[in-house]
PDB file of N, CA and C in Angstrom:
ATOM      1  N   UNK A   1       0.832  -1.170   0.000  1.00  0.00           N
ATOM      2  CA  UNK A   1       0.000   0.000   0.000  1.00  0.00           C
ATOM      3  C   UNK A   1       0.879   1.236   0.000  1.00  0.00           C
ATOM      4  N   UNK A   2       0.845   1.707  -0.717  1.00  0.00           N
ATOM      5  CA  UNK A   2       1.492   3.369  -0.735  1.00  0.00           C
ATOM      6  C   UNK A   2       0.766   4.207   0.656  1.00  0.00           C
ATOM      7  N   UNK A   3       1.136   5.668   0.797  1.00  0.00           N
ATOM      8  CA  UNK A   3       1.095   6.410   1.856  1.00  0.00           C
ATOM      9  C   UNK A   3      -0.049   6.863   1.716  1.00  0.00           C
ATOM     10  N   UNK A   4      -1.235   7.087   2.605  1.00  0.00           N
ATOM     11  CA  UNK A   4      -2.269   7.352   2.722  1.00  0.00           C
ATOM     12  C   UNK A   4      -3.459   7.015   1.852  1.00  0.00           C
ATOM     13  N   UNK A   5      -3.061   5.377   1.511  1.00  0.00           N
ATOM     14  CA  UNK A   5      -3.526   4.503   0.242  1.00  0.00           C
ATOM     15  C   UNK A   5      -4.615   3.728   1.701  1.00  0.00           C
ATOM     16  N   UNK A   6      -5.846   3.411   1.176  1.00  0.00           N
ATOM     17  CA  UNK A   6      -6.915   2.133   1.619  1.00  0.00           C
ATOM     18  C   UNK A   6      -6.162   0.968   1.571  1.00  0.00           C
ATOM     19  N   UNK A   7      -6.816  -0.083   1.687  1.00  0.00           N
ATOM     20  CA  UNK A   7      -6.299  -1.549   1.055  1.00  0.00           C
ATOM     21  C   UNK A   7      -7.412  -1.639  -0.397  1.00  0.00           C
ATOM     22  N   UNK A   8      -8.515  -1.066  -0.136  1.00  0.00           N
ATOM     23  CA  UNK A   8      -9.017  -1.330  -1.530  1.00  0.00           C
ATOM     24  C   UNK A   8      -8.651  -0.266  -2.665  1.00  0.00           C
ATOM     25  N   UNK A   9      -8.134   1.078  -2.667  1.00  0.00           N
ATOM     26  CA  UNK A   9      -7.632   1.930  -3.589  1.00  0.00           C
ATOM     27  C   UNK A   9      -6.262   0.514  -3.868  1.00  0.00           C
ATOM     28  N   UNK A  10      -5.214   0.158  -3.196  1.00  0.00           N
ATOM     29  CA  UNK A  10      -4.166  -0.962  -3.561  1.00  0.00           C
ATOM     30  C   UNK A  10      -4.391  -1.453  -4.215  1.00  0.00           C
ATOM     31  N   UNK A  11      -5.642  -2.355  -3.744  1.00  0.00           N
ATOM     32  CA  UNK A  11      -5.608  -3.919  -3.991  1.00  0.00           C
ATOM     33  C   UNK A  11      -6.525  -3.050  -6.280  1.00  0.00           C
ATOM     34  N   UNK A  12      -7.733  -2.308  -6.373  1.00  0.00           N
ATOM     35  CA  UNK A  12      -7.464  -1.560  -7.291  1.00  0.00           C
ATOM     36  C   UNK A  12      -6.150  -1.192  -8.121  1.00  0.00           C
ATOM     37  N   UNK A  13      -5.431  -0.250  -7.675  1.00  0.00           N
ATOM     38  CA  UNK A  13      -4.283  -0.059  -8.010  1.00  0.00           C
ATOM     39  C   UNK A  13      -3.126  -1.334  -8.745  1.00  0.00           C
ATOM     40  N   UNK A  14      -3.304  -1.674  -7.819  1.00  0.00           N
ATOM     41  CA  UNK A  14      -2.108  -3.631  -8.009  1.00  0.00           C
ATOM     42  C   UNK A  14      -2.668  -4.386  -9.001  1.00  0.00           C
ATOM     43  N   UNK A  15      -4.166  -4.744  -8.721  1.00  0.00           N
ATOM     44  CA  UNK A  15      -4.884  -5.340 -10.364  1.00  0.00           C
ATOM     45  C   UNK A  15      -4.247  -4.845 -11.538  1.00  0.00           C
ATOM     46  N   UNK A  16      -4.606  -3.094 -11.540  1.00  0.00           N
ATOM     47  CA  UNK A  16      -4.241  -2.539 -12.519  1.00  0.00           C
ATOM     48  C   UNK A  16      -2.630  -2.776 -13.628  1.00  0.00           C
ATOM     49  N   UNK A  17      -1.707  -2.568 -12.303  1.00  0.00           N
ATOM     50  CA  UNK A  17      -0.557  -2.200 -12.839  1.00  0.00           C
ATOM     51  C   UNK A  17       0.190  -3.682 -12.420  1.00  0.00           C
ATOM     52  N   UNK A  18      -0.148  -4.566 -12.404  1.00  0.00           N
ATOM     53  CA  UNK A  18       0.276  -5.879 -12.187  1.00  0.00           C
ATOM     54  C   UNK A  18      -0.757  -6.997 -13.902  1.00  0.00           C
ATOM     55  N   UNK A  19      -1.821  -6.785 -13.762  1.00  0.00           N
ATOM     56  CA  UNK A  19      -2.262  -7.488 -14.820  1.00  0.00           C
ATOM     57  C   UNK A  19      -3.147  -6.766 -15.705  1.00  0.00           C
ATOM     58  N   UNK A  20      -3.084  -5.072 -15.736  1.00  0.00           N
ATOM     59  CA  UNK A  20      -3.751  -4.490 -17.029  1.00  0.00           C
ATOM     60  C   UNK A  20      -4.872  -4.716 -16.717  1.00  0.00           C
ATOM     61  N   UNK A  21      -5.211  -5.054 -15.741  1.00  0.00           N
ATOM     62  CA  UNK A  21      -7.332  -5.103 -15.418  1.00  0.00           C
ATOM     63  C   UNK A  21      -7.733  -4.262 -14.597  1.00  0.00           C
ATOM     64  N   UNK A  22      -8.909  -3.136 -15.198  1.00  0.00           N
ATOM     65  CA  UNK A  22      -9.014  -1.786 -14.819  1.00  0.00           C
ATOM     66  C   UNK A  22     -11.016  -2.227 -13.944  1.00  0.00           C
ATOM     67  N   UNK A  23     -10.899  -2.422 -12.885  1.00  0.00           N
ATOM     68  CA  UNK A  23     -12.065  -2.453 -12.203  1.00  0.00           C
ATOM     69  C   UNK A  23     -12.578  -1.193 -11.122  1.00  0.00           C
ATOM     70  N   UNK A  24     -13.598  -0.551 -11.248  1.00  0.00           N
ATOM     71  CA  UNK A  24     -14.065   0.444 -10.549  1.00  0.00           C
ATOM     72  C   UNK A  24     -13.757  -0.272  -9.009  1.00  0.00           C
ATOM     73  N   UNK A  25     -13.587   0.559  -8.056  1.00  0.00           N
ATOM     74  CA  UNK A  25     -13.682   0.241  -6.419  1.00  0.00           C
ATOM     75  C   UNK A  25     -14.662  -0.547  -6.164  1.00  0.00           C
ATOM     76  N   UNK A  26     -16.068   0.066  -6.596  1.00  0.00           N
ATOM     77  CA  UNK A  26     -17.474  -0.085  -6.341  1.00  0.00           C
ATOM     78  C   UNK A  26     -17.430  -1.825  -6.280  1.00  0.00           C
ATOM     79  N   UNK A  27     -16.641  -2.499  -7.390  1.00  0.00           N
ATOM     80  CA  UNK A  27     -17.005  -3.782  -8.115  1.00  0.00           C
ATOM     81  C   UNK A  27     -16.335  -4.691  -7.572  1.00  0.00           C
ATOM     82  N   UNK A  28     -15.242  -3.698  -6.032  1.00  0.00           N
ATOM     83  CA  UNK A  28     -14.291  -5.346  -5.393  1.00  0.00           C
ATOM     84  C   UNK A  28     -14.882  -5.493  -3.964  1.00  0.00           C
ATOM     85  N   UNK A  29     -14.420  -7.109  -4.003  1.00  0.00           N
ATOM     86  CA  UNK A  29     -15.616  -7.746  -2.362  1.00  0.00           C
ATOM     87  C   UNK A  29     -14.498  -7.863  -1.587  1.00  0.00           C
ATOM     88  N   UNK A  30     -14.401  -6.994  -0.342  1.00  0.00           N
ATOM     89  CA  UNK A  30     -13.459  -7.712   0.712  1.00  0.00           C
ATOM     90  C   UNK A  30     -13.245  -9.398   0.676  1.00  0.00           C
ATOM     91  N   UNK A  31     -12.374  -9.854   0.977  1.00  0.00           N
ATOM     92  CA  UNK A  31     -12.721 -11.440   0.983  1.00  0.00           C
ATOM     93  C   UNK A  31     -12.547 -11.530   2.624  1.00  0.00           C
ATOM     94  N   UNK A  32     -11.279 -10.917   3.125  1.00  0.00           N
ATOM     95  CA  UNK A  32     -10.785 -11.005   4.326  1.00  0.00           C
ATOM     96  C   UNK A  32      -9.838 -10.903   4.259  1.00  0.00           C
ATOM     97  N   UNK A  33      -9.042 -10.797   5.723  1.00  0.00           N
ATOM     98  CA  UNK A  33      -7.864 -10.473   6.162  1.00  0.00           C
ATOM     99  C   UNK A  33      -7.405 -11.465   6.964  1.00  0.00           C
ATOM    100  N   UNK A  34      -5.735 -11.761   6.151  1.00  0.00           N
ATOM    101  CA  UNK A  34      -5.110 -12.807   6.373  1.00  0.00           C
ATOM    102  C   UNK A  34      -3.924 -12.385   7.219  1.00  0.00           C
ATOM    103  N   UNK A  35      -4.058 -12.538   8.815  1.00  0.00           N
ATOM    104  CA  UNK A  35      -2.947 -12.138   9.687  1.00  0.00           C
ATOM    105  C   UNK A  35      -2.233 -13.281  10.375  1.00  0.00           C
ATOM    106  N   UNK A  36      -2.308 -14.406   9.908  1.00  0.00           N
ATOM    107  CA  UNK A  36      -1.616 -15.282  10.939  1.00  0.00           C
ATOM    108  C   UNK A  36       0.143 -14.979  11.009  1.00  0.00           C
ATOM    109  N   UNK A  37       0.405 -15.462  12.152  1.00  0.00           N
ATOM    110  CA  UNK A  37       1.899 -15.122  12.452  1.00  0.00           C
ATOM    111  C   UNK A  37       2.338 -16.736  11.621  1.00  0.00           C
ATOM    112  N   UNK A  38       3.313 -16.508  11.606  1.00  0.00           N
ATOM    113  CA  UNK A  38       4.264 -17.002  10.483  1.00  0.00           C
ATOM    114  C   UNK A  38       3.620 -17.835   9.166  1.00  0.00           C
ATOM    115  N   UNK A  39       2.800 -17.057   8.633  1.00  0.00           N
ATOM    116  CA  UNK A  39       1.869 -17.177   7.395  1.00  0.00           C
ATOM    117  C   UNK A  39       2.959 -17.147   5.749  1.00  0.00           C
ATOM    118  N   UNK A  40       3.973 -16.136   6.076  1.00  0.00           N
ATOM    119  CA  UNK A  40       5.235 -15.900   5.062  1.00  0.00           C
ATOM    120  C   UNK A  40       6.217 -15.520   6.084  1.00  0.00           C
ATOM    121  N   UNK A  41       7.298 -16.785   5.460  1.00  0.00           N
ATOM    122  CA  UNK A  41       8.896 -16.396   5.899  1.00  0.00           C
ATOM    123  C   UNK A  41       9.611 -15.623   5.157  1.00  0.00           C
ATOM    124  N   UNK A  42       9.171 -14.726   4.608  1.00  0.00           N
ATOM    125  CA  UNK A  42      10.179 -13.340   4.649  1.00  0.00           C
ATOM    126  C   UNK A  42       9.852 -12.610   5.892  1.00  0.00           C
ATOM    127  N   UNK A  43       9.096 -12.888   6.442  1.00  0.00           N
ATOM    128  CA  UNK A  43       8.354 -11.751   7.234  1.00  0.00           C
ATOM    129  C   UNK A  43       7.177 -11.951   8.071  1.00  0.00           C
ATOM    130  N   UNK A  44       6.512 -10.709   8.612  1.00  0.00           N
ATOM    131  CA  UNK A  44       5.564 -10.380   9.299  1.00  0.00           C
ATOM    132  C   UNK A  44       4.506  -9.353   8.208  1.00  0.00           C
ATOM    133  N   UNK A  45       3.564 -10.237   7.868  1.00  0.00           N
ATOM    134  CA  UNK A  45       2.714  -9.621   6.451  1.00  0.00           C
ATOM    135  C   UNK A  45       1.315  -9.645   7.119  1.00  0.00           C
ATOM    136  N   UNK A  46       0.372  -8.864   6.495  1.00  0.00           N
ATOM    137  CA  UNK A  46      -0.857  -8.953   6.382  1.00  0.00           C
ATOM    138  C   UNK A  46      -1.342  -9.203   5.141  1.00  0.00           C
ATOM    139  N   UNK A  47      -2.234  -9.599   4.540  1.00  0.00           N
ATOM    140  CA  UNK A  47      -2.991  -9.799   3.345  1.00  0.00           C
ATOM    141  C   UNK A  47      -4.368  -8.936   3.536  1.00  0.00           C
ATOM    142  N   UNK A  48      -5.072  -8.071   2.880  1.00  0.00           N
ATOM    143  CA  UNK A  48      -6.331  -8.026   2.792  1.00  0.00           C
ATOM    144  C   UNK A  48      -6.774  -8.471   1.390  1.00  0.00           C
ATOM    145  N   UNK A  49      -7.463  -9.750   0.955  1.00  0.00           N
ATOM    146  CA  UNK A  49      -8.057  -9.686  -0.080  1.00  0.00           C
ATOM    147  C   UNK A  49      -9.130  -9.726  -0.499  1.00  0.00           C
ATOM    148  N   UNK A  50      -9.168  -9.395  -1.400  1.00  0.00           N
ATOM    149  CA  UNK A  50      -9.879  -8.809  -2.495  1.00  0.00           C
ATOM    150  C   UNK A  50     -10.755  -9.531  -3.874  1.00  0.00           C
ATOM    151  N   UNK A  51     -12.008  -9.764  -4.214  1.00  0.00           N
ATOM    152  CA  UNK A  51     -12.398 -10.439  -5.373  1.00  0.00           C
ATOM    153  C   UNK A  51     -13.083  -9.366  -6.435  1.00  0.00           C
ATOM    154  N   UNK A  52     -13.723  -9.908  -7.559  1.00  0.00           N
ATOM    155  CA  UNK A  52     -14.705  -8.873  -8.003  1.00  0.00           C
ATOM    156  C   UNK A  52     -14.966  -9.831  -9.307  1.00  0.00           C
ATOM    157  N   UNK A  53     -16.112  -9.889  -9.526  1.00  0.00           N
ATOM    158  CA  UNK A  53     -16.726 -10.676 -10.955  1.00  0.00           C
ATOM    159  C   UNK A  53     -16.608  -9.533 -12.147  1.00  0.00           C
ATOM    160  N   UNK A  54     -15.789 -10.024 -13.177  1.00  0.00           N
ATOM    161  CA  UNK A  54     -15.829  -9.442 -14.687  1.00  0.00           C
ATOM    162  C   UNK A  54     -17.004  -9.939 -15.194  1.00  0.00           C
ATOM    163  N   UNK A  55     -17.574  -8.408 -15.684  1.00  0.00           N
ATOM    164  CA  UNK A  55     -18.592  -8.580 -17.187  1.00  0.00           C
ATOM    165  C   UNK A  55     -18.744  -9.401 -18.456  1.00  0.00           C
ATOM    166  N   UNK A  56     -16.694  -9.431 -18.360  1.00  0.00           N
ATOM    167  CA  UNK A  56     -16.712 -10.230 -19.616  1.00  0.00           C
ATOM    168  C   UNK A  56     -15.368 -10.700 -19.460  1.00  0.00           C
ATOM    169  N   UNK A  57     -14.802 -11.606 -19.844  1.00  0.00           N
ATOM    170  CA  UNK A  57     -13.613 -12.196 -19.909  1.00  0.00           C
ATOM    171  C   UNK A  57     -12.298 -11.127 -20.592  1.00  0.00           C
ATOM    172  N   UNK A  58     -11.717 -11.088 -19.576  1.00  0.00           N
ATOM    173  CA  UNK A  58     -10.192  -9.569 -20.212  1.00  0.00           C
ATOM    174  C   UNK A  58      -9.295 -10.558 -20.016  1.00  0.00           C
ATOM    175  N   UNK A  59      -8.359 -10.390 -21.309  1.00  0.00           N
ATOM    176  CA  UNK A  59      -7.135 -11.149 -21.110  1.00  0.00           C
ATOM    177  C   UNK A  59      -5.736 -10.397 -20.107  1.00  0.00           C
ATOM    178  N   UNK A  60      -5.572 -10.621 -19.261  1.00  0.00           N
ATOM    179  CA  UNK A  60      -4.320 -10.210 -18.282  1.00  0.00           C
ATOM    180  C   UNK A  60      -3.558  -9.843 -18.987  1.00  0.00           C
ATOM    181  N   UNK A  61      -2.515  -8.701 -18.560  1.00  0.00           N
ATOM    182  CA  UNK A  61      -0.987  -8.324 -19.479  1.00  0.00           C
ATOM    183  C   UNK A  61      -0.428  -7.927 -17.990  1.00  0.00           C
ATOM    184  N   UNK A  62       0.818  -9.000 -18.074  1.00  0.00           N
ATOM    185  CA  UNK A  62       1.699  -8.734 -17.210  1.00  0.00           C
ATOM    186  C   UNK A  62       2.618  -6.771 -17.280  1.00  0.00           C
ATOM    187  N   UNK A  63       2.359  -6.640 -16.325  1.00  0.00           N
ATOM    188  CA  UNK A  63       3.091  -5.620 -16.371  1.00  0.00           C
ATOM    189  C   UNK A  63       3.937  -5.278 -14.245  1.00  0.00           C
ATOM    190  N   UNK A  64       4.208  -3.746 -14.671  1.00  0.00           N
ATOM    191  CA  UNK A  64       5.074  -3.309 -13.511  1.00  0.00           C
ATOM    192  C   UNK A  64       5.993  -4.129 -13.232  1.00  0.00           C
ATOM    193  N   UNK A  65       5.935  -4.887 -11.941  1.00  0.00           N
ATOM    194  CA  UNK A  65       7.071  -6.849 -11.660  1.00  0.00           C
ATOM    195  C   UNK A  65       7.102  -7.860 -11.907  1.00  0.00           C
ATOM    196  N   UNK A  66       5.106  -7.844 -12.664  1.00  0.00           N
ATOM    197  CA  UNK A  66       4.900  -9.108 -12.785  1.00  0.00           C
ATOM    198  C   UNK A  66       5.188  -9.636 -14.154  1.00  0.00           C
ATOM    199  N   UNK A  67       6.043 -10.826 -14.222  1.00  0.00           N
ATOM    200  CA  UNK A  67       6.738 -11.457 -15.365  1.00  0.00           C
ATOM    201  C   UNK A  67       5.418 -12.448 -16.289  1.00  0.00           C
ATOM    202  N   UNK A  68       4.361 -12.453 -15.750  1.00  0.00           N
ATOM    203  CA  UNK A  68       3.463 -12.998 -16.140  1.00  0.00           C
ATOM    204  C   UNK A  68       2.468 -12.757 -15.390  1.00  0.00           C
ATOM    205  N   UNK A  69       1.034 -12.527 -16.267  1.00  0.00           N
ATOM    206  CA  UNK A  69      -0.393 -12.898 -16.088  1.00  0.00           C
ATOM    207  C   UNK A  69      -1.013 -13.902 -16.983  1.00  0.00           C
ATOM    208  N   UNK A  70      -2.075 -14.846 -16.175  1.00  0.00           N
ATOM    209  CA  UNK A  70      -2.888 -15.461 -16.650  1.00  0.00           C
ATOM    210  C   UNK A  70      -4.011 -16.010 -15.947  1.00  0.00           C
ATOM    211  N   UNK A  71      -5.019 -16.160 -16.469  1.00  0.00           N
ATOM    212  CA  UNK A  71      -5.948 -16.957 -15.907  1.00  0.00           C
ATOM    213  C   UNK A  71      -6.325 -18.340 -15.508  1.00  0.00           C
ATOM    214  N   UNK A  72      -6.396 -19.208 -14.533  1.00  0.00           N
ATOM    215  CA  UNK A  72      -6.186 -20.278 -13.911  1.00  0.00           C
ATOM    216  C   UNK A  72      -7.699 -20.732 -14.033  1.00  0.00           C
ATOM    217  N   UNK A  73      -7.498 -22.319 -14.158  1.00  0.00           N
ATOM    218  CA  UNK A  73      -9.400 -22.538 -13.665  1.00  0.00           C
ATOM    219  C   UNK A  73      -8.804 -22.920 -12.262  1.00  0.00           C
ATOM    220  N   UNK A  74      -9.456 -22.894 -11.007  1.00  0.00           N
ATOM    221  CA  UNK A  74      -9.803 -23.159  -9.675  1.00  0.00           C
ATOM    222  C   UNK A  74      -9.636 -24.378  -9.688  1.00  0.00           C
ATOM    223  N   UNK A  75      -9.794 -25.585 -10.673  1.00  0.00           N
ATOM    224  CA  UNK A  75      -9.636 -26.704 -10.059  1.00  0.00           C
ATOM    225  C   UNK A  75      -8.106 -27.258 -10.928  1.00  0.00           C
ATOM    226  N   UNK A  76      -7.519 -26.160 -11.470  1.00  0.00           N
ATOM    227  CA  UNK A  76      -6.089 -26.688 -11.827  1.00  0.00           C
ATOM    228  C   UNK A  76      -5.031 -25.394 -11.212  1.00  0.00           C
ATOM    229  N   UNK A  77      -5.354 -24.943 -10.289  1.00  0.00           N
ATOM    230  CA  UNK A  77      -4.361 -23.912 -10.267  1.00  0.00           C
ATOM    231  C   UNK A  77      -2.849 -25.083  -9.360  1.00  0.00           C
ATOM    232  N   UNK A  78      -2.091 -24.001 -10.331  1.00  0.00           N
ATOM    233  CA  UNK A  78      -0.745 -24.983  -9.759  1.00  0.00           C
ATOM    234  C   UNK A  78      -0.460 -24.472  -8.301  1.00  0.00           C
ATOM    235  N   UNK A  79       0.701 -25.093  -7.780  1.00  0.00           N
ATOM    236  CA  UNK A  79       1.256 -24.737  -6.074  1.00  0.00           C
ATOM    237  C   UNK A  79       1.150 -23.184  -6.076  1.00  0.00           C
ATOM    238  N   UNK A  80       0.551 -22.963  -5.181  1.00  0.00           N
ATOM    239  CA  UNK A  80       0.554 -21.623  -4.139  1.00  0.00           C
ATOM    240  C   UNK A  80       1.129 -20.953  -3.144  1.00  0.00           C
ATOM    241  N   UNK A  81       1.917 -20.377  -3.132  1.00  0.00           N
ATOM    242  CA  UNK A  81       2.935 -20.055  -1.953  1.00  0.00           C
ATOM    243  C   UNK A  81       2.268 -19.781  -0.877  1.00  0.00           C
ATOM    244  N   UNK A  82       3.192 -19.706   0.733  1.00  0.00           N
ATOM    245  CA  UNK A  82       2.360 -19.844   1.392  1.00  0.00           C
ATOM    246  C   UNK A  82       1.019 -19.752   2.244  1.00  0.00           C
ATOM    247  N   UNK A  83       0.043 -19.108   2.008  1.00  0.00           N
ATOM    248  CA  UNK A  83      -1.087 -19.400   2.550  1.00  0.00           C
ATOM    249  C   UNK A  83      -2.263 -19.111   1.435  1.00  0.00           C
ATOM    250  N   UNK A  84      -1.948 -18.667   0.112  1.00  0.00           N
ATOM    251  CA  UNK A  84      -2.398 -18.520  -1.011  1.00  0.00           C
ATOM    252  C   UNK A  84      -3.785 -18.931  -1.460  1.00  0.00           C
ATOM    253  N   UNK A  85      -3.543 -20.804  -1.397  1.00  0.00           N
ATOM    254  CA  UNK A  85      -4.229 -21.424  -1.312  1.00  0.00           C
ATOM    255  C   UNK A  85      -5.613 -21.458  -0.469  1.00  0.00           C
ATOM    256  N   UNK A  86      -5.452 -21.286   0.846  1.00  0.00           N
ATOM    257  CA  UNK A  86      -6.380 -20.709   2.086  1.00  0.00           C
ATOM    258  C   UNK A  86      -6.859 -19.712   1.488  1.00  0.00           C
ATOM    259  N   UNK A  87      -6.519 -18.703   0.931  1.00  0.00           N
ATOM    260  CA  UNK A  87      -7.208 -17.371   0.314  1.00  0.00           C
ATOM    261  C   UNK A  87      -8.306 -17.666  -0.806  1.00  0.00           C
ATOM    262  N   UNK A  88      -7.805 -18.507  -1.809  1.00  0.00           N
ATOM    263  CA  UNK A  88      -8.671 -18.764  -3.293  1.00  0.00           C
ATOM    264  C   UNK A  88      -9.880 -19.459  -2.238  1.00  0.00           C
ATOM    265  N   UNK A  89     -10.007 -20.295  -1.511  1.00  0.00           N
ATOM    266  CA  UNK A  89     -10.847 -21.028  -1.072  1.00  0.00           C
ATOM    267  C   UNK A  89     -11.253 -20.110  -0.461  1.00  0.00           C
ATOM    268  N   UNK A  90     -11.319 -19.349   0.215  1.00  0.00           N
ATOM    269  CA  UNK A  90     -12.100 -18.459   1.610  1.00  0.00           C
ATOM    270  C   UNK A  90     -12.891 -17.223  -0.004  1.00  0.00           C
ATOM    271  N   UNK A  91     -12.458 -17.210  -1.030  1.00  0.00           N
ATOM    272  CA  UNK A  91     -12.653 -16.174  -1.806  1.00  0.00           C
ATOM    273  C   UNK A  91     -13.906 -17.224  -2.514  1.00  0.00           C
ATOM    274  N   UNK A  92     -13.252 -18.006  -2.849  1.00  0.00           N
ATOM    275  CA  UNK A  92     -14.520 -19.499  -3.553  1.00  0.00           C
ATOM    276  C   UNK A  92     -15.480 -19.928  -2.767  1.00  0.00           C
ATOM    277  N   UNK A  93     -15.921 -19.902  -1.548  1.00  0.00           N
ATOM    278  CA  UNK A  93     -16.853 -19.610  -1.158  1.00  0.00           C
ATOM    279  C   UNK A  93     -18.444 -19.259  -1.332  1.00  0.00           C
TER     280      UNK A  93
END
């Protein structure tokens, strides 16, 4: 999150400039907030995420760090780093 950024202006923001997908605020669902202690070993992280249903199918374009975007079906997504997985499911719901 940048300085005097929401988690949903971010989690907005990061869609954007991570996979080229431009969604109004209005259109993302909290999913929840992921605080467990040692959840990622780099560190001490929080997660708030984030969902939102497309109108229509947009193809992803990697951009800013990310070396790739694409779209996964839910019942083939490959390994998930760590608690990742816990997230798609709490979001699949």
């Amino acid at each position: 999150m940048d300085k005097g950024e929401t988690s949903l202006d971010a989690s907005v923001r990061e869609l954007e400039e991570e996979a080229g997908i431009t969604i109004p605020a209005a259109d993302m669902r909290q999913v929840g907030a992921f605080d467990a202690v040692g959840r990622d070993a780099r560190g001490r992280y929080v997660t708030v995420a984030y969902t939102a249903t497309l109108p229509s199918l947009v193809e992803p374009t990697a951009g800013d760090n990310a070396t790739a975007a694409r779209w996964w079906p839910l019942d083939a997504l490959p390994d998930l780093a760590f608690d990742h997985a816990e997230i798609v499911a709490v979001a699949n719901r």
